[in-house]
PDB file of N, CA and C in Angstrom:
ATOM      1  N   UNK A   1      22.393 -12.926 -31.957  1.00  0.00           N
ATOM      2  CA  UNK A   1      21.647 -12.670 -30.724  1.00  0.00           C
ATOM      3  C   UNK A   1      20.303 -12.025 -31.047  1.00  0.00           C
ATOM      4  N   UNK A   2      19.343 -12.173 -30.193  1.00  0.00           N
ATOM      5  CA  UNK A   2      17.734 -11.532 -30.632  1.00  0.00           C
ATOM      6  C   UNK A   2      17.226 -10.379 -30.139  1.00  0.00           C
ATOM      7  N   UNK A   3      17.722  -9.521 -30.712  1.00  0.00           N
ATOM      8  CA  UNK A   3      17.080  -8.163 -30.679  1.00  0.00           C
ATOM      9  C   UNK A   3      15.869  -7.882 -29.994  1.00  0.00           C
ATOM     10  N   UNK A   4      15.677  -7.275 -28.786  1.00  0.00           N
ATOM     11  CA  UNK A   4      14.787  -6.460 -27.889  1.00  0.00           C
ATOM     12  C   UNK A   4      13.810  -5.471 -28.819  1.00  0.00           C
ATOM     13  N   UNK A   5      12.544  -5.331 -29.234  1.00  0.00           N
ATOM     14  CA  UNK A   5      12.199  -4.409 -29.584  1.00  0.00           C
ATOM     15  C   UNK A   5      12.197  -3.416 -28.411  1.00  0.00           C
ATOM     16  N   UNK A   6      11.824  -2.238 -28.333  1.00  0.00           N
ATOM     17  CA  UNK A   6      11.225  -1.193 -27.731  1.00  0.00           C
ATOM     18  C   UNK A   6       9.798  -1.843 -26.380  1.00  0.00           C
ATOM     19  N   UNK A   7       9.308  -2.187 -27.441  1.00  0.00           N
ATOM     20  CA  UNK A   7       7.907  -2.610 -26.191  1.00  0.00           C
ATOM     21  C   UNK A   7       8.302  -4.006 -25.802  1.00  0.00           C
ATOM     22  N   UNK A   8       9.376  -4.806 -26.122  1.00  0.00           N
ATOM     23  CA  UNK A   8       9.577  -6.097 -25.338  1.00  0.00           C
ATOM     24  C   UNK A   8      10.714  -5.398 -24.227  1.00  0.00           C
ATOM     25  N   UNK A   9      11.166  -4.417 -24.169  1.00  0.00           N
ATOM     26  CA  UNK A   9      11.762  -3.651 -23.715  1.00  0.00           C
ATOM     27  C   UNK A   9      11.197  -3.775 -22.071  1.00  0.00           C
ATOM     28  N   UNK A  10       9.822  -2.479 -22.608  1.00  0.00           N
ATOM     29  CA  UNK A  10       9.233  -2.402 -21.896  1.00  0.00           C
ATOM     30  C   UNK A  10       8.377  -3.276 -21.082  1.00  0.00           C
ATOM     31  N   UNK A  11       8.026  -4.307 -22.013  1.00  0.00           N
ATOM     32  CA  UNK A  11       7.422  -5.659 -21.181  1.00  0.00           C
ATOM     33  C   UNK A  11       8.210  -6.155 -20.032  1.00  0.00           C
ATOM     34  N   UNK A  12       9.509  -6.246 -20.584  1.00  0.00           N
ATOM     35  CA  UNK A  12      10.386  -6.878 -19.396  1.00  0.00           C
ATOM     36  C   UNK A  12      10.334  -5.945 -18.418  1.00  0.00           C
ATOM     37  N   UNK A  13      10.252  -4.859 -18.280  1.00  0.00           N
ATOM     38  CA  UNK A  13      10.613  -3.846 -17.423  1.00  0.00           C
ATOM     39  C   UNK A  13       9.682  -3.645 -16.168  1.00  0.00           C
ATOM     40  N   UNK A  14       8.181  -3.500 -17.315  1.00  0.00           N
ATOM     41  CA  UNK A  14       6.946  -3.952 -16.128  1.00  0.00           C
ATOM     42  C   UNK A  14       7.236  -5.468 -15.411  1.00  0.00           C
ATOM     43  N   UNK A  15       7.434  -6.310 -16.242  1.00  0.00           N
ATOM     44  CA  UNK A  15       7.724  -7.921 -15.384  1.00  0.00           C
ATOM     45  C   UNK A  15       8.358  -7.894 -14.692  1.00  0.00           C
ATOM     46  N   UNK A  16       9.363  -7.555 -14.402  1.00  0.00           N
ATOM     47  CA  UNK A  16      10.228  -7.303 -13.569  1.00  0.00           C
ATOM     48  C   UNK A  16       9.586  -6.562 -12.463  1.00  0.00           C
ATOM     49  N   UNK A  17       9.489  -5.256 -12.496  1.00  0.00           N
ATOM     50  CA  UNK A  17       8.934  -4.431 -11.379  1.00  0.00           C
ATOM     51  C   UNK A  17       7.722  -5.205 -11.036  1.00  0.00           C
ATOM     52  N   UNK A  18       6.786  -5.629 -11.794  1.00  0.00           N
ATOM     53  CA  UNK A  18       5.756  -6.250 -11.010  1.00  0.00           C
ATOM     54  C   UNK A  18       6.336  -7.757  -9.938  1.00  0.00           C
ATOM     55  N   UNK A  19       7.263  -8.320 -10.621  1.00  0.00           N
ATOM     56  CA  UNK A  19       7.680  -9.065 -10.316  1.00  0.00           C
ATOM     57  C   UNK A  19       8.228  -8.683  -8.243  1.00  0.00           C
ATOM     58  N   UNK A  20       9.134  -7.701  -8.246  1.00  0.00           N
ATOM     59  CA  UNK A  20       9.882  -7.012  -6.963  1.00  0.00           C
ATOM     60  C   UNK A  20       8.718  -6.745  -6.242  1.00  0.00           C
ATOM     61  N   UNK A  21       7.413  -5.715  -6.775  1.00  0.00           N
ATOM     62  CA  UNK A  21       6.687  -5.751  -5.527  1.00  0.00           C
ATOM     63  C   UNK A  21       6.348  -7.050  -5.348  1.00  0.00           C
ATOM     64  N   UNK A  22       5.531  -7.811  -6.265  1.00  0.00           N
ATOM     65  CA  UNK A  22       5.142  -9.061  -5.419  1.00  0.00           C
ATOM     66  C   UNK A  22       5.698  -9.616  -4.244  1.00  0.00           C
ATOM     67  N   UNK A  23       7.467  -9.589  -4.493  1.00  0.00           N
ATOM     68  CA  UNK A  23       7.604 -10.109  -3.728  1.00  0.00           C
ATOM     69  C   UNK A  23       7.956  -9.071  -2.431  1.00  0.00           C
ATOM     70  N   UNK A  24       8.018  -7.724  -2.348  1.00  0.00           N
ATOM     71  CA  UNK A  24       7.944  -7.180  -1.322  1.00  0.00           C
ATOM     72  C   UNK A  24       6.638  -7.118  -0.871  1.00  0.00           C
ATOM     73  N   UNK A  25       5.614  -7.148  -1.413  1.00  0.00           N
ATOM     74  CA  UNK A  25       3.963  -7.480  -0.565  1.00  0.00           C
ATOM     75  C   UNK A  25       4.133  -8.830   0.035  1.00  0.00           C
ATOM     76  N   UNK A  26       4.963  -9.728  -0.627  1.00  0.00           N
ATOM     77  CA  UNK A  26       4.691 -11.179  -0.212  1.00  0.00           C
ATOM     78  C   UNK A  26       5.617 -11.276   1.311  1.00  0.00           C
ATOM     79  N   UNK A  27       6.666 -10.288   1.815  1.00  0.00           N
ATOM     80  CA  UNK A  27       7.198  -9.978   2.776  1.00  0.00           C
ATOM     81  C   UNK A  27       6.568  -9.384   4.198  1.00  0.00           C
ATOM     82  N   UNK A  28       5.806  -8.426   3.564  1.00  0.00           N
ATOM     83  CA  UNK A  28       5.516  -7.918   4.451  1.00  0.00           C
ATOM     84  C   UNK A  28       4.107  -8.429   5.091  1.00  0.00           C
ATOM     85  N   UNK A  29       3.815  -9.673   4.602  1.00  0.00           N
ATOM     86  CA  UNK A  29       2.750 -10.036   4.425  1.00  0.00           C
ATOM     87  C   UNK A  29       3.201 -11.133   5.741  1.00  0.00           C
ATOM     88  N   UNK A  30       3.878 -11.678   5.048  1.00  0.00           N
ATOM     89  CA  UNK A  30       4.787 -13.052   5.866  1.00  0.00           C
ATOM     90  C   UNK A  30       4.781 -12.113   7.757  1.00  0.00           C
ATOM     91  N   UNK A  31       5.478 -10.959   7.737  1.00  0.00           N
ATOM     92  CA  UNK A  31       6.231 -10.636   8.293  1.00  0.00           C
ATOM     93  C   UNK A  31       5.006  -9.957   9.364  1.00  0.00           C
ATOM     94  N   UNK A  32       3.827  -9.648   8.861  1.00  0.00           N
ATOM     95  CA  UNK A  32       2.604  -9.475   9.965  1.00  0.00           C
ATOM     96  C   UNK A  32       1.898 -10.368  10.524  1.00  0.00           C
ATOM     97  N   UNK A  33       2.118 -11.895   9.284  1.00  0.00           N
ATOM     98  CA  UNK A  33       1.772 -12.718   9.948  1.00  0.00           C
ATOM     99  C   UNK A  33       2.078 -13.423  11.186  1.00  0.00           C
ATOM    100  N   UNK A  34       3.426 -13.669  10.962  1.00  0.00           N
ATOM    101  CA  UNK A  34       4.569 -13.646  12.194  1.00  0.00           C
ATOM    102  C   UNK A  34       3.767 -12.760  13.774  1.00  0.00           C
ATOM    103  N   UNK A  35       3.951 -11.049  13.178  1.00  0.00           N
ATOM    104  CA  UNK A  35       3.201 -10.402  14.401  1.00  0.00           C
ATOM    105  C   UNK A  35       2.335 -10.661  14.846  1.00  0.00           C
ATOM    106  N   UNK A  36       1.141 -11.073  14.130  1.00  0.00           N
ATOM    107  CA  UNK A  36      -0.003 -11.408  14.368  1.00  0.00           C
ATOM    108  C   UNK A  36      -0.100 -12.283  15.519  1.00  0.00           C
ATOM    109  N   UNK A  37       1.064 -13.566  15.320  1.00  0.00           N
ATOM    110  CA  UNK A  37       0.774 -15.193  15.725  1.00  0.00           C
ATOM    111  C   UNK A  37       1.295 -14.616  16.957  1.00  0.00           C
ATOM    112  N   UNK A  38       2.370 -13.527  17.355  1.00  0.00           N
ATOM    113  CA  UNK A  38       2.749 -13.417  18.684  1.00  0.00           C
ATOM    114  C   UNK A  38       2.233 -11.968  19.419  1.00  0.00           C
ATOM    115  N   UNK A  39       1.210 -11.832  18.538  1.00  0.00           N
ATOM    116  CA  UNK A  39       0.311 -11.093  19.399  1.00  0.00           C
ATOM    117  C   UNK A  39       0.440  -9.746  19.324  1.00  0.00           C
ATOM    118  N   UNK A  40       1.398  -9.476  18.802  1.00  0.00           N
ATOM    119  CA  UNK A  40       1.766  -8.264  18.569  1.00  0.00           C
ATOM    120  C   UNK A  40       0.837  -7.371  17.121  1.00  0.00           C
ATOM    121  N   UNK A  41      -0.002  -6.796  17.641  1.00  0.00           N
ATOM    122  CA  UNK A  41      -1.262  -6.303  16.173  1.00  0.00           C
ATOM    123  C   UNK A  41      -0.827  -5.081  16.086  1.00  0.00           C
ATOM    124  N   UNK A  42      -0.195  -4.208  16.624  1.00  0.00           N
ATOM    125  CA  UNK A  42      -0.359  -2.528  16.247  1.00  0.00           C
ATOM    126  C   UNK A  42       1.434  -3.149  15.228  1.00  0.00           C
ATOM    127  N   UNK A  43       1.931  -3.987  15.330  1.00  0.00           N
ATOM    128  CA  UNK A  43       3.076  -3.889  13.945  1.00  0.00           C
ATOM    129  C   UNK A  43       2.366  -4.905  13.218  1.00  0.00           C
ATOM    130  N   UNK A  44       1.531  -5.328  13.444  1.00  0.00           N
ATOM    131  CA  UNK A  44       0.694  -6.424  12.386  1.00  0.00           C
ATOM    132  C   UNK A  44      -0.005  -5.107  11.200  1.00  0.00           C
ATOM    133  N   UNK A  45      -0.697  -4.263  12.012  1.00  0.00           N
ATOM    134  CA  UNK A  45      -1.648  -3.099  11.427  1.00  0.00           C
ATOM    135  C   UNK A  45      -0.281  -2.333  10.479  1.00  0.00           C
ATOM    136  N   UNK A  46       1.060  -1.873  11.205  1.00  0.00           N
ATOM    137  CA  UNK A  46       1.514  -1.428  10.471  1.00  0.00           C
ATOM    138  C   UNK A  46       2.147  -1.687   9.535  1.00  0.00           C
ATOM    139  N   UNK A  47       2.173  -3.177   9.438  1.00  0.00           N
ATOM    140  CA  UNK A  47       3.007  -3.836   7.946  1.00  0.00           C
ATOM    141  C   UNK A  47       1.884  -3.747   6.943  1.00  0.00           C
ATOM    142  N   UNK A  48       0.432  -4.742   7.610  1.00  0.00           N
ATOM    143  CA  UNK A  48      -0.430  -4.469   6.616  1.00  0.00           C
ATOM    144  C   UNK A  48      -0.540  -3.380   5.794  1.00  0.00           C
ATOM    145  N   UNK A  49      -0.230  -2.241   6.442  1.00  0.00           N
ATOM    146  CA  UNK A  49      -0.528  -0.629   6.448  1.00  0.00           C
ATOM    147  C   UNK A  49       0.200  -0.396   4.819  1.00  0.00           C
ATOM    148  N   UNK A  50       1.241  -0.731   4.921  1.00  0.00           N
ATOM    149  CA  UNK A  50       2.698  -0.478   4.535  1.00  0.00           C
ATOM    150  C   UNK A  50       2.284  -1.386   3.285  1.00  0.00           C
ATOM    151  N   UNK A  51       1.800  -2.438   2.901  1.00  0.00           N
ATOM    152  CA  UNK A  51       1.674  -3.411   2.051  1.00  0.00           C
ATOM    153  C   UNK A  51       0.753  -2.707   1.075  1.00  0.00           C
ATOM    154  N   UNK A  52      -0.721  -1.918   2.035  1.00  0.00           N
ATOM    155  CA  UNK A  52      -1.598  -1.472   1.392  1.00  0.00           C
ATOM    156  C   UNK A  52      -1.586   0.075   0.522  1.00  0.00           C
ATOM    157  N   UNK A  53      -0.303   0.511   1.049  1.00  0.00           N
ATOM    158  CA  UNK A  53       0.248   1.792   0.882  1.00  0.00           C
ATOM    159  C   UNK A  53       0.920   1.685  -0.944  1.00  0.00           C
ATOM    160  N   UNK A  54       1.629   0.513  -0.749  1.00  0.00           N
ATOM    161  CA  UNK A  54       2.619  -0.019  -1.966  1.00  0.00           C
ATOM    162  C   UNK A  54       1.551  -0.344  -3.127  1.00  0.00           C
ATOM    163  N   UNK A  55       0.865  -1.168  -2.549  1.00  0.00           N
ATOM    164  CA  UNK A  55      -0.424  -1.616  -3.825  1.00  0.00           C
ATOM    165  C   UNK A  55      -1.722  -0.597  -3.796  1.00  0.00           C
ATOM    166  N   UNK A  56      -1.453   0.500  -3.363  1.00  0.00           N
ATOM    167  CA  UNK A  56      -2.561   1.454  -3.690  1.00  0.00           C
ATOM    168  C   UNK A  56      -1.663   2.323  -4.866  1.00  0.00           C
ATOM    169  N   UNK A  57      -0.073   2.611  -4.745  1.00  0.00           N
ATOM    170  CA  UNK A  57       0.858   3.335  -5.628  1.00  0.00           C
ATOM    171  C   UNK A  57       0.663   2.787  -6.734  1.00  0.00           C
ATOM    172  N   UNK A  58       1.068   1.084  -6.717  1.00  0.00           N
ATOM    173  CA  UNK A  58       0.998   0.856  -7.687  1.00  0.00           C
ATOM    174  C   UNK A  58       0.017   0.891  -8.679  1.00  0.00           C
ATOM    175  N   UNK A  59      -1.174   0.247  -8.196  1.00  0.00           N
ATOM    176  CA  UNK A  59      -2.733   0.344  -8.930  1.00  0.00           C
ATOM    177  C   UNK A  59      -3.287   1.542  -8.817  1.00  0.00           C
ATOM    178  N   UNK A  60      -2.706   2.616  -8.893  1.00  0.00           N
ATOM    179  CA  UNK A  60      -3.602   4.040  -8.395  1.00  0.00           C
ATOM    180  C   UNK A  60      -5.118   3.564  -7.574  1.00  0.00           C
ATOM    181  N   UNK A  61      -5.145   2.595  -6.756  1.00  0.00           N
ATOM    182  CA  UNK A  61      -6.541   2.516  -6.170  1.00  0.00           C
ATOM    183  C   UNK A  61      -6.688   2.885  -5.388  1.00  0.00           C
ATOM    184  N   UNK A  62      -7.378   3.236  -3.880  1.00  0.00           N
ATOM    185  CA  UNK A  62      -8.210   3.116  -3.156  1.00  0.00           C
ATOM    186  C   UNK A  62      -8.433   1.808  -2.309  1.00  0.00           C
ATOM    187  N   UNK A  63      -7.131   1.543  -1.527  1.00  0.00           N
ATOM    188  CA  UNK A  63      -7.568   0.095  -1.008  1.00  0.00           C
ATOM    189  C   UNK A  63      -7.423   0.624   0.540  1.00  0.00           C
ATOM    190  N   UNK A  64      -8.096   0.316   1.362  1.00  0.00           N
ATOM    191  CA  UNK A  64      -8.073   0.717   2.568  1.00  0.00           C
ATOM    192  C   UNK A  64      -7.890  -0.664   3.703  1.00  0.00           C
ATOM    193  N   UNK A  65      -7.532  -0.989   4.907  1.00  0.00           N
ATOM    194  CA  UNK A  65      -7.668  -1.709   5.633  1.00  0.00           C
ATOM    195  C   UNK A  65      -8.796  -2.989   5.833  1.00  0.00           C
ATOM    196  N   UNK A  66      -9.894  -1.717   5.981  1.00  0.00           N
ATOM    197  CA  UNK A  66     -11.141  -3.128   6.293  1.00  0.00           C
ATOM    198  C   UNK A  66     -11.230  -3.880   5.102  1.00  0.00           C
ATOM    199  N   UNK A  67     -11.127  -3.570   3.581  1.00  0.00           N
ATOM    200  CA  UNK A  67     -11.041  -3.968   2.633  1.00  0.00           C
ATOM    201  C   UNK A  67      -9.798  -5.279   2.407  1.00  0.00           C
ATOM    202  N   UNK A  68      -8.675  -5.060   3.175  1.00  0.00           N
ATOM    203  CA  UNK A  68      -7.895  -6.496   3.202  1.00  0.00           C
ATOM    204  C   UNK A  68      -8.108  -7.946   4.334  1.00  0.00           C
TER     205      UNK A  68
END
């Protein structure tokens, strides 16, 4: 069987986690769009909210609303 180093370790580990948010941004993304189409914007604002919250943790950035 093929032995894991340490940093393929860790590679998988980031892939993975990068992997889960994607697809929880890719949810909540879906899921304002939805709000959006039925009109509903203050849970549209707060999924976006929520999306922008997750990918500011992750990237230590600075991403704000008007910016998406």
């Amino acid at each position: 069987s093929l032995k894991l180093t340490p940093t393929d370790q860790a590679i998988n580990i980031l892939m993975n986690a990068n992997h889960l948010f994607g697809q929880l941004i890719r949810i909540l993304y879906e899921k304002a769009k939805r709000a959006q189409i039925n009109k509903n914007y203050s849970q549209c604002h707060t999924l976006l909210t929520q999306a922008i919250d997750i990918l500011s943790l992750h990237h230590h950035q600075d991403i704000t609303i008007g910016q998406v």
